[in-house]
N, C-alpha and C. Protein backbone atom coordinates (compact mmCIF):
# COMPACT_ATOMS: atom_id res chain seq x y z
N UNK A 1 -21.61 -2.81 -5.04
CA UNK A 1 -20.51 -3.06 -4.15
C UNK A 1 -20.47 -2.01 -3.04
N UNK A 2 -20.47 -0.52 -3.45
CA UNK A 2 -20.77 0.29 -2.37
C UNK A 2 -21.79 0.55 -1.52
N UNK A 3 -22.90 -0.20 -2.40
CA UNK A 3 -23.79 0.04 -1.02
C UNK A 3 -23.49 -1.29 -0.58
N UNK A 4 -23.36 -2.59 -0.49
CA UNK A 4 -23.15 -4.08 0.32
C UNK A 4 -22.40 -2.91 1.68
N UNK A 5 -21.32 -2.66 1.26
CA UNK A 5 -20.24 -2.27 1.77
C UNK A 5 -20.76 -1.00 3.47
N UNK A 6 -21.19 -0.13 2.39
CA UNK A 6 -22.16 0.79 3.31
C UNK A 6 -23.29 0.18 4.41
N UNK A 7 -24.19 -0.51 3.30
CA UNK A 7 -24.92 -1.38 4.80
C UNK A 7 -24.31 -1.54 5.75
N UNK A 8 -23.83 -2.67 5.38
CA UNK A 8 -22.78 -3.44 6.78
C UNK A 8 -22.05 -2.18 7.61
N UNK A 9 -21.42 -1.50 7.29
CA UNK A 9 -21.14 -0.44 7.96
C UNK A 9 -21.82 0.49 8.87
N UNK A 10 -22.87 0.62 8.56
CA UNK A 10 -24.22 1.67 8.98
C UNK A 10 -24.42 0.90 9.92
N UNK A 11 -24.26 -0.52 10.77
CA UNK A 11 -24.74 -1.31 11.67
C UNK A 11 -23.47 -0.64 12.68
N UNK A 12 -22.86 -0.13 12.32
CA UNK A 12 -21.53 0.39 13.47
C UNK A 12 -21.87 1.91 13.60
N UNK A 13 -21.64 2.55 12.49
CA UNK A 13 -21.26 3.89 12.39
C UNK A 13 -22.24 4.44 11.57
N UNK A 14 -22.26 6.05 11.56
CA UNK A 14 -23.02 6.35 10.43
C UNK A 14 -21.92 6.84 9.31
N UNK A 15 -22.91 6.39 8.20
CA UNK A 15 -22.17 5.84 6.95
C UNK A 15 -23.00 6.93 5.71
N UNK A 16 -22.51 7.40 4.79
CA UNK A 16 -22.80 7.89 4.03
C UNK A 16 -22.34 7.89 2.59
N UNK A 17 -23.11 7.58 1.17
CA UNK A 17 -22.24 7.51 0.11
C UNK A 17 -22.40 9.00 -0.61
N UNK A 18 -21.36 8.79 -1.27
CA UNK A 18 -21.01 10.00 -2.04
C UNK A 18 -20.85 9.53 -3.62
N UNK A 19 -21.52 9.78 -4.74
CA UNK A 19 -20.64 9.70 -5.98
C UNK A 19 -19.51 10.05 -6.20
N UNK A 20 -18.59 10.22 -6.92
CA UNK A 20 -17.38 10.79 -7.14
C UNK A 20 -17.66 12.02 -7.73
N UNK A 21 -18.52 12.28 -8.37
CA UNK A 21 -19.08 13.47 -9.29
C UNK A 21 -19.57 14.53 -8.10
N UNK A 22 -20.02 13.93 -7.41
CA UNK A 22 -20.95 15.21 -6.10
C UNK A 22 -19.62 14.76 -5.08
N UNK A 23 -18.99 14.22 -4.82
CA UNK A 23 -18.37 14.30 -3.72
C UNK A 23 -17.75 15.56 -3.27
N UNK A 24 -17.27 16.27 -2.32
CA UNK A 24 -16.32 17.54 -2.26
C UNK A 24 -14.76 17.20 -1.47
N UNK A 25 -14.27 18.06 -1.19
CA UNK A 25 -13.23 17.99 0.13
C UNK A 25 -14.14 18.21 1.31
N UNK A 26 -15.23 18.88 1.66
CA UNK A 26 -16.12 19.05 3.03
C UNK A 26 -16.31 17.62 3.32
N UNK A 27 -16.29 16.59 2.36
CA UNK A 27 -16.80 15.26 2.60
C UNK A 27 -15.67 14.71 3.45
N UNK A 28 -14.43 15.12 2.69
CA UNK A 28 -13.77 14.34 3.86
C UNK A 28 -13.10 14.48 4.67
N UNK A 29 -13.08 16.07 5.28
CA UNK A 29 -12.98 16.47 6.12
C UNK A 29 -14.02 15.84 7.36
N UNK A 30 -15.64 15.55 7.06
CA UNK A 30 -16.53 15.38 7.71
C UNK A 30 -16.38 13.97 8.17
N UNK A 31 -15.55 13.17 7.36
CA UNK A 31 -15.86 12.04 7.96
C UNK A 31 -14.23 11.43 8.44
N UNK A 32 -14.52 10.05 9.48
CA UNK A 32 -13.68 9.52 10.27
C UNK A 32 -12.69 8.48 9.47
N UNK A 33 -13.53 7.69 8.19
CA UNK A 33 -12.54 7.33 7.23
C UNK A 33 -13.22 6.74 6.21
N UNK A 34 -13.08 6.32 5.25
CA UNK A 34 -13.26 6.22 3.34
C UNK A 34 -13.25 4.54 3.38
N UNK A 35 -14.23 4.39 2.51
CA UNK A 35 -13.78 2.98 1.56
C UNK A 35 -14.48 3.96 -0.08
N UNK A 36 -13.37 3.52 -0.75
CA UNK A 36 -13.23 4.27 -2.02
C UNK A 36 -13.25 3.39 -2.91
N UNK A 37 -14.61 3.21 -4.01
CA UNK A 37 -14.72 2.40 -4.85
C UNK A 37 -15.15 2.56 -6.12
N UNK A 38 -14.78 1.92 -7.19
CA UNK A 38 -15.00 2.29 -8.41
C UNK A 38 -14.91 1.23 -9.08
N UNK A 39 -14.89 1.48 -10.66
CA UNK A 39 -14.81 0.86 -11.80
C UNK A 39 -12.93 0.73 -11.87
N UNK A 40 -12.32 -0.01 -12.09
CA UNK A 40 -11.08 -0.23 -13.33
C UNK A 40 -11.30 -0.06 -14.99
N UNK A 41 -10.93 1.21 -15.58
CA UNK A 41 -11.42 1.21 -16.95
C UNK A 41 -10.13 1.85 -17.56
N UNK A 42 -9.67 0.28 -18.74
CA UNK A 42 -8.27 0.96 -18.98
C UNK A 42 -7.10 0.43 -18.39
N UNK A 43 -7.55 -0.34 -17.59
CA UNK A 43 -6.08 -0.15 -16.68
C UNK A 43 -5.96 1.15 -15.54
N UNK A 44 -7.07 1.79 -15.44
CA UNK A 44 -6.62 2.69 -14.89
C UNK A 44 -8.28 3.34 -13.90
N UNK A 45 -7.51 3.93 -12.39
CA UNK A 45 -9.32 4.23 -11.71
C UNK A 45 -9.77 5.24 -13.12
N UNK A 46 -11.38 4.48 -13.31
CA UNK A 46 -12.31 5.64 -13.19
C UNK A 46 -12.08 7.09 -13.77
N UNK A 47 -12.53 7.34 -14.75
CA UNK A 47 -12.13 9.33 -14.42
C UNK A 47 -12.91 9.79 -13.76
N UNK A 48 -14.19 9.54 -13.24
CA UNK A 48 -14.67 10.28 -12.35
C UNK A 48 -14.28 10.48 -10.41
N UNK A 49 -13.59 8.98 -10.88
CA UNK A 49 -13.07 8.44 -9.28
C UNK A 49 -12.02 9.16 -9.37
N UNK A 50 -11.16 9.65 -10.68
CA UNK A 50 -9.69 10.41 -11.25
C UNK A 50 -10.49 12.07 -10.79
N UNK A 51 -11.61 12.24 -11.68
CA UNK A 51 -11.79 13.93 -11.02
C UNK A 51 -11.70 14.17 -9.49
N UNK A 52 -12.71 13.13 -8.90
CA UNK A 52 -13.01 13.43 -7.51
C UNK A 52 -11.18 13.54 -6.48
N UNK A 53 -10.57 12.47 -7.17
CA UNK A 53 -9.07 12.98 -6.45
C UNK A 53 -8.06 14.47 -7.00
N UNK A 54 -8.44 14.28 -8.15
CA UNK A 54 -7.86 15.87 -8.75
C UNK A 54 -8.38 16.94 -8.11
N UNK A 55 -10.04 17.03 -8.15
CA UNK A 55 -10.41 18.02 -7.27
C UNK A 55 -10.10 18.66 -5.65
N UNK A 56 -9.82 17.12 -5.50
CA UNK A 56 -9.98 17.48 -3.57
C UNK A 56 -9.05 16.97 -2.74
N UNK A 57 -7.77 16.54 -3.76
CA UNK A 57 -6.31 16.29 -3.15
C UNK A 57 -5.56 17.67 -2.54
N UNK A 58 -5.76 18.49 -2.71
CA UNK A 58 -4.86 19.77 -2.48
C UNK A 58 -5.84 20.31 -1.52
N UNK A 59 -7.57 20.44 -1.63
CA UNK A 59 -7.79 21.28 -0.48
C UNK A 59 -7.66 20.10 0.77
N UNK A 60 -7.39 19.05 0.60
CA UNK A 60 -7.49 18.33 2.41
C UNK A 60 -6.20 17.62 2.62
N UNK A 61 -5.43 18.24 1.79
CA UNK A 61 -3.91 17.54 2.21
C UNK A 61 -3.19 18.25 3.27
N UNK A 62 -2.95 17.21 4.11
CA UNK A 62 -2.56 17.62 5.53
C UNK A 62 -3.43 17.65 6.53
N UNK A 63 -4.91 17.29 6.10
CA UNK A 63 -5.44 17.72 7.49
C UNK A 63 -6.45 16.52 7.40
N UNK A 64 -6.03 15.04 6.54
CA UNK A 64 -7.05 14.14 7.05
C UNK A 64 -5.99 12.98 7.55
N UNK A 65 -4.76 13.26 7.58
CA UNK A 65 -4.00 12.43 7.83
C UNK A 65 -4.04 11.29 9.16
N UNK A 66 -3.69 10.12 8.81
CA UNK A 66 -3.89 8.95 9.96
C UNK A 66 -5.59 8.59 9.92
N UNK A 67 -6.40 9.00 8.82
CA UNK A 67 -7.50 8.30 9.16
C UNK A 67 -7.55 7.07 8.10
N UNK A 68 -8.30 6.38 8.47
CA UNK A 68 -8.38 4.73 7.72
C UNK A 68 -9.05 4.78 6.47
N UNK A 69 -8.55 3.78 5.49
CA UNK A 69 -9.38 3.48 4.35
C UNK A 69 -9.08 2.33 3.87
N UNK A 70 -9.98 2.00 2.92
CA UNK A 70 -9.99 0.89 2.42
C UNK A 70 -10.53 0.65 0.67
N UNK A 71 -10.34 -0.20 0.10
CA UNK A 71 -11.05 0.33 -1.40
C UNK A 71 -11.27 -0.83 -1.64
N UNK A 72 -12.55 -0.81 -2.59
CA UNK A 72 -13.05 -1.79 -3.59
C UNK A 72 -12.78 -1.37 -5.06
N UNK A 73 -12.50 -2.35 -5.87
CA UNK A 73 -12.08 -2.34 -7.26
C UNK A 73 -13.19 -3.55 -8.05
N UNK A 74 -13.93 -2.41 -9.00
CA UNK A 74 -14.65 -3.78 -10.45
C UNK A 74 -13.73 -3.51 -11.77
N UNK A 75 -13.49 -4.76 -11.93
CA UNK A 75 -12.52 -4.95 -12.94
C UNK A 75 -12.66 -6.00 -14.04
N UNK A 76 -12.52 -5.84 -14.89
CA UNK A 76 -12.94 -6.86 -16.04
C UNK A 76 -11.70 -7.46 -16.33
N UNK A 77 -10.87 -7.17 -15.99
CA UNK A 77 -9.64 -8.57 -16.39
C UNK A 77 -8.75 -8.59 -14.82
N UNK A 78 -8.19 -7.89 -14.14
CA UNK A 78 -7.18 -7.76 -12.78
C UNK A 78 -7.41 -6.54 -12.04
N UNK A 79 -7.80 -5.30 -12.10
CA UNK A 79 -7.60 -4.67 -11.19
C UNK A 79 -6.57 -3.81 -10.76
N UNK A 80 -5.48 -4.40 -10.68
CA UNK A 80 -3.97 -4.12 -9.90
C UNK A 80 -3.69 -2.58 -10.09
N UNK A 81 -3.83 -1.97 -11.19
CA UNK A 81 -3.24 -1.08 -11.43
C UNK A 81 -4.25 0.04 -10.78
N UNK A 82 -5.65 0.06 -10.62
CA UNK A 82 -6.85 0.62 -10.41
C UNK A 82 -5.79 0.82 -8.43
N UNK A 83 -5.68 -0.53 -8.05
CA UNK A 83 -5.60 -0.41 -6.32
C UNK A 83 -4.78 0.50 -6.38
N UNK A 84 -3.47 0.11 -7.11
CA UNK A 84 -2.37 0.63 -6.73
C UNK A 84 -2.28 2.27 -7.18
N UNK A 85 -3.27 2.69 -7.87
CA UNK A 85 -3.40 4.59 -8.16
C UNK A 85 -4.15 5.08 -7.02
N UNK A 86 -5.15 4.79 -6.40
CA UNK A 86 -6.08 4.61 -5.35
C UNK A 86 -4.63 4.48 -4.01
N UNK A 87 -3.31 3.45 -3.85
CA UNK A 87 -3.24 3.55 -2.74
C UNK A 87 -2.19 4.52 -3.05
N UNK A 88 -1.56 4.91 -4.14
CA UNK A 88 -0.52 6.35 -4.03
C UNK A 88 -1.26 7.36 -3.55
N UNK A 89 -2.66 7.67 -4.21
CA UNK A 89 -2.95 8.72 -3.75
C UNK A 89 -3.18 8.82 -1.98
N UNK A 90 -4.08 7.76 -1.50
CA UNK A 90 -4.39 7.55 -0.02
C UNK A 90 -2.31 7.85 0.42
N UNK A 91 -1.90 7.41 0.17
CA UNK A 91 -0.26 7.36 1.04
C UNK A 91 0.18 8.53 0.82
N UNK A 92 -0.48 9.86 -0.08
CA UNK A 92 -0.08 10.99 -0.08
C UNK A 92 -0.50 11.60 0.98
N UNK A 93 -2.21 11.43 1.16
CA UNK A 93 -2.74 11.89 1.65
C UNK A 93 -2.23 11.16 3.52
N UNK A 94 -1.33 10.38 3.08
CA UNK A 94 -1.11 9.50 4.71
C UNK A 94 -2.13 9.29 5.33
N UNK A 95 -2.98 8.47 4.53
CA UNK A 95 -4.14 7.81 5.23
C UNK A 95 -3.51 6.50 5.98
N UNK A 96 -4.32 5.35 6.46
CA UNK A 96 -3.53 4.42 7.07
C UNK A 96 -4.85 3.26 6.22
N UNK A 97 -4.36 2.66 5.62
CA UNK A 97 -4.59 1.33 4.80
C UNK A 97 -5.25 0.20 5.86
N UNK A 98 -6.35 0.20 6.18
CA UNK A 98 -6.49 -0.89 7.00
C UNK A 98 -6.94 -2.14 6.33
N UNK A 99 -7.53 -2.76 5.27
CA UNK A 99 -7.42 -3.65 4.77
C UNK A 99 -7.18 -3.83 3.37
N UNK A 100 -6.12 -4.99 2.72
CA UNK A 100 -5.80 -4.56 1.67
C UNK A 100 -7.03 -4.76 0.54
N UNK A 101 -7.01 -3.82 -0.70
CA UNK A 101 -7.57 -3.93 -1.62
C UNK A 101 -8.54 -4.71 -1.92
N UNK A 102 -9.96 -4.76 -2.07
CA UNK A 102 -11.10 -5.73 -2.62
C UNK A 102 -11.06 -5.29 -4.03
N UNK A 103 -10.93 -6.60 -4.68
CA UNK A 103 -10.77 -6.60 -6.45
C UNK A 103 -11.95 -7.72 -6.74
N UNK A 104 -13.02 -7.10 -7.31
CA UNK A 104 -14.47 -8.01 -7.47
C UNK A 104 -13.62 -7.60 -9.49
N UNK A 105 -13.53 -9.45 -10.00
CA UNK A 105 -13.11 -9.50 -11.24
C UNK A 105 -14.48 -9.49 -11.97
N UNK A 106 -14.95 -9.26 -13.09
CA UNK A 106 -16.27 -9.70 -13.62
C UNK A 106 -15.65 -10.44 -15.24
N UNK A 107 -14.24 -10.56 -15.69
CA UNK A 107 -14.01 -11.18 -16.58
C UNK A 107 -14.41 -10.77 -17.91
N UNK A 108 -14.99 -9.56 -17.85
CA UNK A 108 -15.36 -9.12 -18.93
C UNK A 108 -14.08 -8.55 -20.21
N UNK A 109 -14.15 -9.27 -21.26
CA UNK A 109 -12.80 -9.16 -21.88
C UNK A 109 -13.33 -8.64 -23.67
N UNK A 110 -14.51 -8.48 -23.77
CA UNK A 110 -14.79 -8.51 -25.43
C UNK A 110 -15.97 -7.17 -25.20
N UNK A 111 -15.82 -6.56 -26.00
CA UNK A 111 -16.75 -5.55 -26.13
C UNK A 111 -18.24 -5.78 -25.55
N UNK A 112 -19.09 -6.39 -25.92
CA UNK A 112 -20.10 -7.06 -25.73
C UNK A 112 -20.54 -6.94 -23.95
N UNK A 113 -19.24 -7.85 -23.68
CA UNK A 113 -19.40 -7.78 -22.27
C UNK A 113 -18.81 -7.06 -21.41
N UNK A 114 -18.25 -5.84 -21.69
CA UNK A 114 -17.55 -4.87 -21.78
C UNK A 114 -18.54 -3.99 -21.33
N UNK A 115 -19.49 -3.79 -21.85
CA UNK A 115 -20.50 -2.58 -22.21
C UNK A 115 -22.01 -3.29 -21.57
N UNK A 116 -21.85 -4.39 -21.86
CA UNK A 116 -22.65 -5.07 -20.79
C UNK A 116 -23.42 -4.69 -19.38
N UNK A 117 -24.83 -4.37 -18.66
CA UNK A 117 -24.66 -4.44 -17.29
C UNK A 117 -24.21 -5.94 -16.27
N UNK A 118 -23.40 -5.11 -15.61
CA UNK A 118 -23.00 -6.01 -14.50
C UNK A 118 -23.97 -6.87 -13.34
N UNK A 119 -23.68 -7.61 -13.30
CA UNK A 119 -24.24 -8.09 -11.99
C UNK A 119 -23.08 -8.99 -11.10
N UNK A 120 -23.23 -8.11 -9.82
CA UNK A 120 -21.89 -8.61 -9.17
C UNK A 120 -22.30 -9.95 -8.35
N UNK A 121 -21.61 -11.00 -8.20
CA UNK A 121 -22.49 -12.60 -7.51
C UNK A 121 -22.15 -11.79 -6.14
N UNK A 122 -23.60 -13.16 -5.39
CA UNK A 122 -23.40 -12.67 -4.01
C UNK A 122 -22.10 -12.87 -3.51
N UNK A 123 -21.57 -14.00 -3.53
CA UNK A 123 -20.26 -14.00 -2.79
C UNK A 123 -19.31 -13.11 -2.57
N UNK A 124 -19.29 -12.03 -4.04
CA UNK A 124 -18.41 -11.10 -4.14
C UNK A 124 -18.81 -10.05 -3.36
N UNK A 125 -20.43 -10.03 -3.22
CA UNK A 125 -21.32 -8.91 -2.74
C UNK A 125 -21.43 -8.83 -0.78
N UNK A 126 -21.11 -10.26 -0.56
CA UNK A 126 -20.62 -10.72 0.51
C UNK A 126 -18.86 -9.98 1.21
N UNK A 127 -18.46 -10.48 0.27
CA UNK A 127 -16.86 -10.03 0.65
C UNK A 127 -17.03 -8.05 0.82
N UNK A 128 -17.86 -8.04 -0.12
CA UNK A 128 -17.70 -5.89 0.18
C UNK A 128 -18.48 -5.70 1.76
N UNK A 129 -19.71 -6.49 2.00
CA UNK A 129 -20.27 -6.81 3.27
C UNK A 129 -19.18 -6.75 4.42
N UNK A 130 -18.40 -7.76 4.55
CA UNK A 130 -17.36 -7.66 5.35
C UNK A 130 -16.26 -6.76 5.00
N UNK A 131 -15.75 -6.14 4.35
CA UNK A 131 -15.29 -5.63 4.52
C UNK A 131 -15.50 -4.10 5.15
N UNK A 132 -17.04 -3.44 4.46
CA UNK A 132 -17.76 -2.80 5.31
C UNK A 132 -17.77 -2.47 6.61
N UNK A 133 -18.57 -3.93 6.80
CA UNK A 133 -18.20 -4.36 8.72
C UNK A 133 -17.39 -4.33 9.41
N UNK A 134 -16.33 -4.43 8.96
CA UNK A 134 -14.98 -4.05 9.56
C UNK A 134 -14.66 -2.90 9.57
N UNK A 135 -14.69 -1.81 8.70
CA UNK A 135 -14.21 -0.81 8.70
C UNK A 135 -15.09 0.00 9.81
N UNK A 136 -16.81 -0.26 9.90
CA UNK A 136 -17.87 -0.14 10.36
C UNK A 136 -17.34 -0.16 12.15
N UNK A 137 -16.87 -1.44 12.19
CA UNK A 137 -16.78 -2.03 13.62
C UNK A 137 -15.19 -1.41 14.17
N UNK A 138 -14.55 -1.17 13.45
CA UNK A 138 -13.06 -0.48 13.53
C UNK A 138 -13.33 0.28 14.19
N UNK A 139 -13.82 1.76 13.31
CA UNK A 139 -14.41 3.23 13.56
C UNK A 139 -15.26 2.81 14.58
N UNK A 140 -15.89 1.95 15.06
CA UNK A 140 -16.80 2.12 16.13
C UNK A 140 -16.48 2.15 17.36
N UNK A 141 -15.53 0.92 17.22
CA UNK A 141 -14.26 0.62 18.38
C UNK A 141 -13.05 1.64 18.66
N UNK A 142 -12.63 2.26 17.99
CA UNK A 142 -11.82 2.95 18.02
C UNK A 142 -10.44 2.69 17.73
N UNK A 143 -10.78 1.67 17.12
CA UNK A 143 -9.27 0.77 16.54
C UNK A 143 -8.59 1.45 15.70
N UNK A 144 -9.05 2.09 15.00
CA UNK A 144 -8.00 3.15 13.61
C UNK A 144 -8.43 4.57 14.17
């Protein structure tokens, strides 16, 4: 999903991914704005997507404010709760939300497929594409 997402983007802007594990605060200081994506596990983002905001909420608060983001969510039953921790934190940070939430479901509900590798369909792989592009063509334009 993050790289669909990244491609399409890289046709506007330059684009760079980060794990959540290597990411820093220099990262986002360096850049113009985020699409932030992860797993839903639990009901809840990610702990690594959870470290990377624990770590680097306090050194760049206040000084990335008004830049754009956007997030993708993989989720095995809804999602909802994954966006909505993802957009408290961005609204701390007073980022500006430019498109709402991408929630790619994979339905995975039983252990089995739980633990399973994923394979995300194109269509879904499509939708992170555009959304990419947009954020891509935003930042390029100067729209956010």
């Amino acid at each position: 999903m993050a790289e669909a997402a990244a491609d399409a983007a890289r046709e506007e802007v330059e684009t760079v991914i980060k794990i959540a594990a290597e990411a820093e605060p220099e990262d986002l200081l360096s850049s113009d704005g985020y699409i932030f994506c992860g797993p839903e596990n639990l009901a809840a983002i990610a702990g690594l997507l959870k470290d990377f905001f624990d770590r680097c909420y306090y050194p760049v608060l206040g000084k990335i404010e008004g830049r754009p983001y956007a997030q993708m969510v993989c989720a095995g039953s809804d999602g909802e709760n994954a966006a909505r921790q993802t957009a408290r934190i961005a609204q701390g940070w007073r980022l500006k939300e430019v498109q709402a939430p991408l929630i790619v479901c994979t339905h995975a509900q039983t252990p089995e497929r739980i633990l399973a590798e994923k394979q995300i369909p194109e269509d879904d792989l499509d939708r992170c594409r555009e959304l990419g592009a947009a954020m891509g063509a935003g930042l390029a334009m100067g729209v956010f």
